[in-house]
PDB file of N, CA and C in Angstrom:
ATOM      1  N   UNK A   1      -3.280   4.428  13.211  1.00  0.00           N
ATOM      2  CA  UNK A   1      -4.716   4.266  13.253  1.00  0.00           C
ATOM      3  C   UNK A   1      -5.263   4.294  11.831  1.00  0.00           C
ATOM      4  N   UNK A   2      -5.673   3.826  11.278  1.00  0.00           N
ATOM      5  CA  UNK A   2      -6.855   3.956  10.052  1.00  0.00           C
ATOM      6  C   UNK A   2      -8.163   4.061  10.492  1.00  0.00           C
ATOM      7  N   UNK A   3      -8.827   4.197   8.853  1.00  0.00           N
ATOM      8  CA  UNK A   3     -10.242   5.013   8.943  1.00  0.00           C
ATOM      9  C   UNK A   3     -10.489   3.630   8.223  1.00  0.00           C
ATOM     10  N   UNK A   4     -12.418   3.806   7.916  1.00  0.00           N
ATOM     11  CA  UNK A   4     -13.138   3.433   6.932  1.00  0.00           C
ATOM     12  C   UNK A   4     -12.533   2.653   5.551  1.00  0.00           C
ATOM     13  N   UNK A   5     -12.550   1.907   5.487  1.00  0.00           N
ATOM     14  CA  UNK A   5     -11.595   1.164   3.495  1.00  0.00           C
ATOM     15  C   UNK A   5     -10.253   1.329   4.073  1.00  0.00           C
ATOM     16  N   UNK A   6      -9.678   0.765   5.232  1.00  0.00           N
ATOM     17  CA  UNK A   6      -7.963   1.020   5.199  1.00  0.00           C
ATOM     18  C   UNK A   6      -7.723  -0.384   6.253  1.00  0.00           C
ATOM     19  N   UNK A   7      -7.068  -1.196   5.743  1.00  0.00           N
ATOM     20  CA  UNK A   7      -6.508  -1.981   6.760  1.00  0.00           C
ATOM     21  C   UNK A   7      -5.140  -1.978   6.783  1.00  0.00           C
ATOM     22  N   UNK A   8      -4.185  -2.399   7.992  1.00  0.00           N
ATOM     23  CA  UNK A   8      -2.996  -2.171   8.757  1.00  0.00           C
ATOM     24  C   UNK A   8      -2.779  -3.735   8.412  1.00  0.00           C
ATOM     25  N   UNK A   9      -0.940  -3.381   7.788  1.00  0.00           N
ATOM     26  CA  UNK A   9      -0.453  -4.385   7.766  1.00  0.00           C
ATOM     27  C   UNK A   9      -0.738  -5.341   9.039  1.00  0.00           C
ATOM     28  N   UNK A  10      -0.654  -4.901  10.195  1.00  0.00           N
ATOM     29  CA  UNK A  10      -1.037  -5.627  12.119  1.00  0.00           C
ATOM     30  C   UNK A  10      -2.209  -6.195  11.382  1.00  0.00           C
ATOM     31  N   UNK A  11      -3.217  -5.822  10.958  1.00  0.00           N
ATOM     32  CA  UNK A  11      -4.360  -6.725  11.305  1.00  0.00           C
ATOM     33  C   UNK A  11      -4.694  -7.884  10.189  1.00  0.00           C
ATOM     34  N   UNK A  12      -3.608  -7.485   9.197  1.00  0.00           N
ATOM     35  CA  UNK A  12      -3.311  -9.168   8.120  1.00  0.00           C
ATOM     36  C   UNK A  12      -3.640  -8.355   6.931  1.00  0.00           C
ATOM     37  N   UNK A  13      -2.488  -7.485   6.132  1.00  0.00           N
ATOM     38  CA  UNK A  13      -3.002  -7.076   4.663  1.00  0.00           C
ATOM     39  C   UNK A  13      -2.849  -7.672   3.732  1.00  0.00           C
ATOM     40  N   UNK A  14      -3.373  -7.424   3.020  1.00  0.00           N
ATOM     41  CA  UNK A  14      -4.700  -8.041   1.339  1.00  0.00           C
ATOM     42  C   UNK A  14      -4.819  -6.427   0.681  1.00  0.00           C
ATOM     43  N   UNK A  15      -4.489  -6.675  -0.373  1.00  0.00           N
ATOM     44  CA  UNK A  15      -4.507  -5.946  -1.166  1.00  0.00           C
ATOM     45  C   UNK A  15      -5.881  -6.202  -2.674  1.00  0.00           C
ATOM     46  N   UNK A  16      -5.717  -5.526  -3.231  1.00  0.00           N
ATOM     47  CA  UNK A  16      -6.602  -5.821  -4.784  1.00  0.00           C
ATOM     48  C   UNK A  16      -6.070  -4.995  -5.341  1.00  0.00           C
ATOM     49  N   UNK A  17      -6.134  -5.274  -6.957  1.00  0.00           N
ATOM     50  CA  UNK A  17      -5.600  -4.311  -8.085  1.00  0.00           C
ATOM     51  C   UNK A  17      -6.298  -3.313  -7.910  1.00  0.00           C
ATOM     52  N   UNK A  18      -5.634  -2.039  -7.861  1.00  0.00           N
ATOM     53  CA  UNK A  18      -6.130  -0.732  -7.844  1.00  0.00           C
ATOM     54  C   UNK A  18      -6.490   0.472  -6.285  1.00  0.00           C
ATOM     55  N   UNK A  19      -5.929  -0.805  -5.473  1.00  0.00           N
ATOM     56  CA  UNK A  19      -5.871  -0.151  -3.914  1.00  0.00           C
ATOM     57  C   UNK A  19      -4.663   0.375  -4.127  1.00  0.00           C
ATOM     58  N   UNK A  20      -4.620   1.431  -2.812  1.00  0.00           N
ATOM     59  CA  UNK A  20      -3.621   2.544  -2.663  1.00  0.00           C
ATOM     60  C   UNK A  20      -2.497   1.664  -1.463  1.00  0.00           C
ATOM     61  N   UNK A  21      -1.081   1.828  -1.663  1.00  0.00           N
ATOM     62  CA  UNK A  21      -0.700   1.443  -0.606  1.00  0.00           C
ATOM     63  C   UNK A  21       0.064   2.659  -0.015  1.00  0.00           C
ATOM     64  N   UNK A  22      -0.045   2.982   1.226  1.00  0.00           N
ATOM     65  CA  UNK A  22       0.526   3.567   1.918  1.00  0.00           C
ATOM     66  C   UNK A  22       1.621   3.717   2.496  1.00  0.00           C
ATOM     67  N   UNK A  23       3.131   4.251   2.578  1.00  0.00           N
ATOM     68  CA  UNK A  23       3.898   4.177   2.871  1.00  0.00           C
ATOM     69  C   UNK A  23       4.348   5.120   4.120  1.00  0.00           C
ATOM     70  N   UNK A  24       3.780   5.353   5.422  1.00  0.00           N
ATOM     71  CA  UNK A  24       4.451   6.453   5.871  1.00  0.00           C
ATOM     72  C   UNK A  24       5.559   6.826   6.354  1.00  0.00           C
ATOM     73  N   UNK A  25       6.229   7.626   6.713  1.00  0.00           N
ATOM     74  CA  UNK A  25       7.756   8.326   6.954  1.00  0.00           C
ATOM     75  C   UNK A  25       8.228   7.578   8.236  1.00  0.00           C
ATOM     76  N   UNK A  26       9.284   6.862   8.698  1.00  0.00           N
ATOM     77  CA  UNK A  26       9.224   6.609  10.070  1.00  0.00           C
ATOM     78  C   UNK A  26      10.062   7.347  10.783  1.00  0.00           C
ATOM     79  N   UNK A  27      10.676   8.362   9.870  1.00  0.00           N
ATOM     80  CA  UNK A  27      11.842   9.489  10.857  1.00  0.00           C
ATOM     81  C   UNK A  27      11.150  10.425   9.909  1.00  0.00           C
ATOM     82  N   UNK A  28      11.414  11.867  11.138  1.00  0.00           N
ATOM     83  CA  UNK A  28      11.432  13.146  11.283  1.00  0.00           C
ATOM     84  C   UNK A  28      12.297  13.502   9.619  1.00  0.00           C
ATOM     85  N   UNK A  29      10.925  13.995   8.921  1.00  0.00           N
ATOM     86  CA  UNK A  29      11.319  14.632   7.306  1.00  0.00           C
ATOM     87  C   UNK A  29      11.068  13.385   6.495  1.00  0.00           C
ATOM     88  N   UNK A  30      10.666  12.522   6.636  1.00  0.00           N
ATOM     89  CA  UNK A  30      10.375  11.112   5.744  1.00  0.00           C
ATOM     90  C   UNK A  30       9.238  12.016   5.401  1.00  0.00           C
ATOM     91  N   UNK A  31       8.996  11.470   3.728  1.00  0.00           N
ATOM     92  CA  UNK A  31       7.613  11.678   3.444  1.00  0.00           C
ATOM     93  C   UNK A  31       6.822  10.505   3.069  1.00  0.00           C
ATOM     94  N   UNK A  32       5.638  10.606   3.501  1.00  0.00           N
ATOM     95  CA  UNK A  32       4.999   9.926   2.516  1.00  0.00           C
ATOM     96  C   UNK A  32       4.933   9.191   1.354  1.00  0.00           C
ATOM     97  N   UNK A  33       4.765   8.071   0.956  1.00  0.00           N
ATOM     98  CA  UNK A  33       4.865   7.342  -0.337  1.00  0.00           C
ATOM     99  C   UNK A  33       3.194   6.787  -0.643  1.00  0.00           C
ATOM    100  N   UNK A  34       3.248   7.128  -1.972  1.00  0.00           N
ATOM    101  CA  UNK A  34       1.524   6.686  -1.920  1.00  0.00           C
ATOM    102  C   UNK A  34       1.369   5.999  -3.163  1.00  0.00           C
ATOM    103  N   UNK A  35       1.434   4.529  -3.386  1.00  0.00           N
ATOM    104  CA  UNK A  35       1.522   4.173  -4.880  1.00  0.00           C
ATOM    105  C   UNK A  35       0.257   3.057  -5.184  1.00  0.00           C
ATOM    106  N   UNK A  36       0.065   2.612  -6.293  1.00  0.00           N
ATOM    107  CA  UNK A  36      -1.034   1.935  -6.393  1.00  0.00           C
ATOM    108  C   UNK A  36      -0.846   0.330  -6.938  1.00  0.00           C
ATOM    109  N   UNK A  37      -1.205  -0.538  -6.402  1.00  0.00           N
ATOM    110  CA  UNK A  37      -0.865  -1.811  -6.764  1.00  0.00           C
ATOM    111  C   UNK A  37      -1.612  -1.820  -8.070  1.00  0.00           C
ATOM    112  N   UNK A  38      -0.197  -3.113  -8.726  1.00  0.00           N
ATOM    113  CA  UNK A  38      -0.458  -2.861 -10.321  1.00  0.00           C
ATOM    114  C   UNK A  38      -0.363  -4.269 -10.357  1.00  0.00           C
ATOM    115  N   UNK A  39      -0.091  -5.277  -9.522  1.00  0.00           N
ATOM    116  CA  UNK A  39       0.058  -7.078  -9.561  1.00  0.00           C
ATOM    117  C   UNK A  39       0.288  -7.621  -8.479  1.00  0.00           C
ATOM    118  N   UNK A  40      -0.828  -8.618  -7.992  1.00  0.00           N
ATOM    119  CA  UNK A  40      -0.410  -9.254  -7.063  1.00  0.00           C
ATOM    120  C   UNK A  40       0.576 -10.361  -6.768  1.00  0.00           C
ATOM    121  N   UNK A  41       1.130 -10.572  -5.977  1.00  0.00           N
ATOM    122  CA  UNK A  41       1.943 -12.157  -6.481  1.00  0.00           C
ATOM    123  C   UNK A  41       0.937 -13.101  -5.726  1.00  0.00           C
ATOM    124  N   UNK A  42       0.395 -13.223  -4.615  1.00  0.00           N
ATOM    125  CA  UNK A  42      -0.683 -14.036  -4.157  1.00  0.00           C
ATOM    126  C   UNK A  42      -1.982 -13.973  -4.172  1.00  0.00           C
ATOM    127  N   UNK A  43      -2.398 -15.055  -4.892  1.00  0.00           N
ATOM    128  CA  UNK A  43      -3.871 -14.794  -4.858  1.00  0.00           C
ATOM    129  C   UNK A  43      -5.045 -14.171  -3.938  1.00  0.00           C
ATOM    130  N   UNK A  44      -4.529 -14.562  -2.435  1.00  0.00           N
ATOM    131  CA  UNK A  44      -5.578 -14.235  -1.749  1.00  0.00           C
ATOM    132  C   UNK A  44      -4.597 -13.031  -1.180  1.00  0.00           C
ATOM    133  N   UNK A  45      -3.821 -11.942  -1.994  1.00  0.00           N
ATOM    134  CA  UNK A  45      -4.026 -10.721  -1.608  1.00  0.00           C
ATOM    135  C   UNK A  45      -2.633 -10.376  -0.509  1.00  0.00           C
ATOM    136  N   UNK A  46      -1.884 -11.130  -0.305  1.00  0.00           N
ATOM    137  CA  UNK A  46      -1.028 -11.237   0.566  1.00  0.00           C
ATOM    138  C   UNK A  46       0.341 -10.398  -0.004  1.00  0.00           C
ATOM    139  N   UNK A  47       1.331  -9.716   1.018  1.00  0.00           N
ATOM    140  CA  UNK A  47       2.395  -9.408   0.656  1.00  0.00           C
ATOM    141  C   UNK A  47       3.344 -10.218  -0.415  1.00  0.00           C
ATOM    142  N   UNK A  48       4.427 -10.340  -1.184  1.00  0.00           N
ATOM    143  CA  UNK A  48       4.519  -9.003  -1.859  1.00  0.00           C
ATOM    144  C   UNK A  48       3.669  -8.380  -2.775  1.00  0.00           C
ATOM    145  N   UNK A  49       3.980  -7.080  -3.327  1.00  0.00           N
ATOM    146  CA  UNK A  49       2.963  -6.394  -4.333  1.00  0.00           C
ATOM    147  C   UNK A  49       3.993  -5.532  -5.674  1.00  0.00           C
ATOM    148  N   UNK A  50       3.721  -5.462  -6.514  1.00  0.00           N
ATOM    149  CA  UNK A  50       4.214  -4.801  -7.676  1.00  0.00           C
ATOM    150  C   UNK A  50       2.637  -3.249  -7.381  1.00  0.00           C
ATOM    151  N   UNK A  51       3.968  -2.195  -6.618  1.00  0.00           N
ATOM    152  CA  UNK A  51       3.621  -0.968  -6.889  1.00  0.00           C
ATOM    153  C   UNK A  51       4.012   0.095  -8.296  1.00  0.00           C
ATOM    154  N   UNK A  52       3.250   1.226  -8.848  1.00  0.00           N
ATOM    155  CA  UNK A  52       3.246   2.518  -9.150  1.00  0.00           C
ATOM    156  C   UNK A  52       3.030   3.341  -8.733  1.00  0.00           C
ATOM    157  N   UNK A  53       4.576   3.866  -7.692  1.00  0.00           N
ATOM    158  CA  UNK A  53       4.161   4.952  -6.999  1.00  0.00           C
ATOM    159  C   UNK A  53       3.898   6.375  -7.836  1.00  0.00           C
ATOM    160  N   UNK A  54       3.091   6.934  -7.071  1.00  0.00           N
ATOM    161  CA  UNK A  54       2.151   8.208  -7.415  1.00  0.00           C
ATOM    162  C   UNK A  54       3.104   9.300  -7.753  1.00  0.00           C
ATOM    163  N   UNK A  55       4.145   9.231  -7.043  1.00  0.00           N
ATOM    164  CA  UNK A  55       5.057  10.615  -6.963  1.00  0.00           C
ATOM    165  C   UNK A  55       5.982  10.831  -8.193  1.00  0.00           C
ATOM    166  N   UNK A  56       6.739   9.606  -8.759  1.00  0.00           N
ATOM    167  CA  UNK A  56       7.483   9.348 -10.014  1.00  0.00           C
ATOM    168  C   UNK A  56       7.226   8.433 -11.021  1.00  0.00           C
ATOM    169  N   UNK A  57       6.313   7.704 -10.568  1.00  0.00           N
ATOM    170  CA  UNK A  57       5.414   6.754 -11.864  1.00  0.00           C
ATOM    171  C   UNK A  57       6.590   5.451 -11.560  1.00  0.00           C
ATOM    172  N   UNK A  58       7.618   5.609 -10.948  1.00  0.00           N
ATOM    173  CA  UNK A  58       8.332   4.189 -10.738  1.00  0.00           C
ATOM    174  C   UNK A  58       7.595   2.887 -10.738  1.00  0.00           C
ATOM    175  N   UNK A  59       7.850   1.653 -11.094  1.00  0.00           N
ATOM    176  CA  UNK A  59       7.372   0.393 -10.334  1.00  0.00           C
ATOM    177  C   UNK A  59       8.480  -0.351  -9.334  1.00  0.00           C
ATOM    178  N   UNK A  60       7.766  -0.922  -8.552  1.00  0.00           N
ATOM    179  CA  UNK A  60       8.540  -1.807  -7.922  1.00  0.00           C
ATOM    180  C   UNK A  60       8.200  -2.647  -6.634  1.00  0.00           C
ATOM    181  N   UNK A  61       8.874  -3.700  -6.672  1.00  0.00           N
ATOM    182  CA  UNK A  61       8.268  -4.935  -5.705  1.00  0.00           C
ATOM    183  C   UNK A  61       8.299  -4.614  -4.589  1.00  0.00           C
ATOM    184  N   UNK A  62       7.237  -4.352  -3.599  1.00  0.00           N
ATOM    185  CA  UNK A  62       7.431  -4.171  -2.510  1.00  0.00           C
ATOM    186  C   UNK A  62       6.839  -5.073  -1.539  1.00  0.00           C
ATOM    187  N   UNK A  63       7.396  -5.001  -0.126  1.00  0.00           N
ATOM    188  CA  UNK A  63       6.943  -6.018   1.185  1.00  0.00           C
ATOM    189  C   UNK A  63       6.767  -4.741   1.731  1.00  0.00           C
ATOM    190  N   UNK A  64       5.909  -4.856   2.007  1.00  0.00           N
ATOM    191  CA  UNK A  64       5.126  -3.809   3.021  1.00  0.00           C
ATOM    192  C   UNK A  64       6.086  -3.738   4.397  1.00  0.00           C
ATOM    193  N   UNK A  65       6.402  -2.780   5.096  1.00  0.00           N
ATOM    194  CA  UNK A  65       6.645  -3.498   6.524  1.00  0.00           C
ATOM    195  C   UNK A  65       5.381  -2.544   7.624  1.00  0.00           C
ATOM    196  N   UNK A  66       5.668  -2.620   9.206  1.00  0.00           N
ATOM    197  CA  UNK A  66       4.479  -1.975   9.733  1.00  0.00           C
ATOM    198  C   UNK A  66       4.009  -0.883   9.674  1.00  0.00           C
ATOM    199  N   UNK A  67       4.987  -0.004   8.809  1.00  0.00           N
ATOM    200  CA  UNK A  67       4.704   1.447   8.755  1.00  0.00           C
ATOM    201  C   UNK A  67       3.219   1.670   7.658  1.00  0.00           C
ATOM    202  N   UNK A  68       3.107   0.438   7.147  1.00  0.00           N
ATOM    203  CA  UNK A  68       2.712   0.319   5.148  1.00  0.00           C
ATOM    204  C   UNK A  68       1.025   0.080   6.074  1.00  0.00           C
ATOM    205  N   UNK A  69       0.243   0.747   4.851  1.00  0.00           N
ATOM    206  CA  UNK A  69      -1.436   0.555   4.929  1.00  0.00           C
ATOM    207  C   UNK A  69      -1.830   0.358   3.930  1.00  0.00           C
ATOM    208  N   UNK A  70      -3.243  -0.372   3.292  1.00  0.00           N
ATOM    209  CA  UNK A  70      -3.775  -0.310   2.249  1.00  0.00           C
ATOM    210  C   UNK A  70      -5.037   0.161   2.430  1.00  0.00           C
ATOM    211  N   UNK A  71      -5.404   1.177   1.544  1.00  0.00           N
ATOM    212  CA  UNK A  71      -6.277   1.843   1.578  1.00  0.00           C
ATOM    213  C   UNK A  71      -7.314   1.429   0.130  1.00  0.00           C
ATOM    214  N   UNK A  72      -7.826   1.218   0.339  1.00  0.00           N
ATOM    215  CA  UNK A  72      -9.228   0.600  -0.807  1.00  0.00           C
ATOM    216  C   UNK A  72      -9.407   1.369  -2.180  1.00  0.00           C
ATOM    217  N   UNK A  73      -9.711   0.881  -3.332  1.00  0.00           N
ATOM    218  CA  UNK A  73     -10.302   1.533  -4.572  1.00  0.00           C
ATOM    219  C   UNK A  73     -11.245   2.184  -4.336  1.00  0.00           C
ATOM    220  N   UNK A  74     -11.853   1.943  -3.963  1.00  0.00           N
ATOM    221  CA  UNK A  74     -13.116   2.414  -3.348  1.00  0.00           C
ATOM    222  C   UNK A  74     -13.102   3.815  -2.531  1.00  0.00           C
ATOM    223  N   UNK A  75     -12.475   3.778  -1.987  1.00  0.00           N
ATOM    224  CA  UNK A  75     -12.312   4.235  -0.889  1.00  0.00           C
ATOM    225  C   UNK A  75     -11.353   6.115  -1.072  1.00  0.00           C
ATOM    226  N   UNK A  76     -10.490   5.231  -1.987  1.00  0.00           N
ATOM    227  CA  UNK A  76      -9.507   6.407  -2.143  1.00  0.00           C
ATOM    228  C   UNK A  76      -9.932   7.260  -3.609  1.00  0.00           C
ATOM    229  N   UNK A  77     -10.543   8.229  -3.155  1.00  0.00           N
ATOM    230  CA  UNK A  77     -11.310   8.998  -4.600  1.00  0.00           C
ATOM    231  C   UNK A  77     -10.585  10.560  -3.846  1.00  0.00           C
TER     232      UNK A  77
END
C-alpha cells in the first residue's frame, strides 16, 4: 500500500532526480533498502535507475521489481 507522494511500481513507476526509491525485504529478516536516484536512463522517468543507496553510499543500476516504490522529493523530508 502507499501513502501521499509514493507510487507502486503496479501502477507504472517514474521516477525524478532526487526521489527516494524503496526497496522492501521480501523474506522474513530482509531489510529495507532506501536509496536515492542519482540518473535516469529514460526520459519520461521509466525503469532502469542509477541509485545511492542511503545505507553504504554504494551506486548502482537498478530495475525495480514489485517489491520497489518511489517515494517523491517532496515528499520524503
Amino acid at each position: 500500500m502507499t501513502g501521499p507522494g509514493q507510487r507502486s511500481y503496479r501502477e507504472g513507476m517514474n521516477a525524478k532526480l532526487g526521489d527516494r526509491l524503496i526497496l522492501e525485504g521480501t523474506h522474513v529478516g530482509d531489510r529495507r533498502r532506501v536509496g536515492i536516484v542519482i540518473e535516469l536512463r529514460h526520459q519520461d522517468g521509466t525503469p532502469p535507475y542509477v541509485v545511492r543507496w542511503l545505507d553504504d553510499g554504494h551506486e548502482a543500476l537498478v530495475f525495480p521489481g514489485s517489491d520497489a516504490r518511489i517515494e517523491t522529493a517532496h515528499s520524503a523530508v
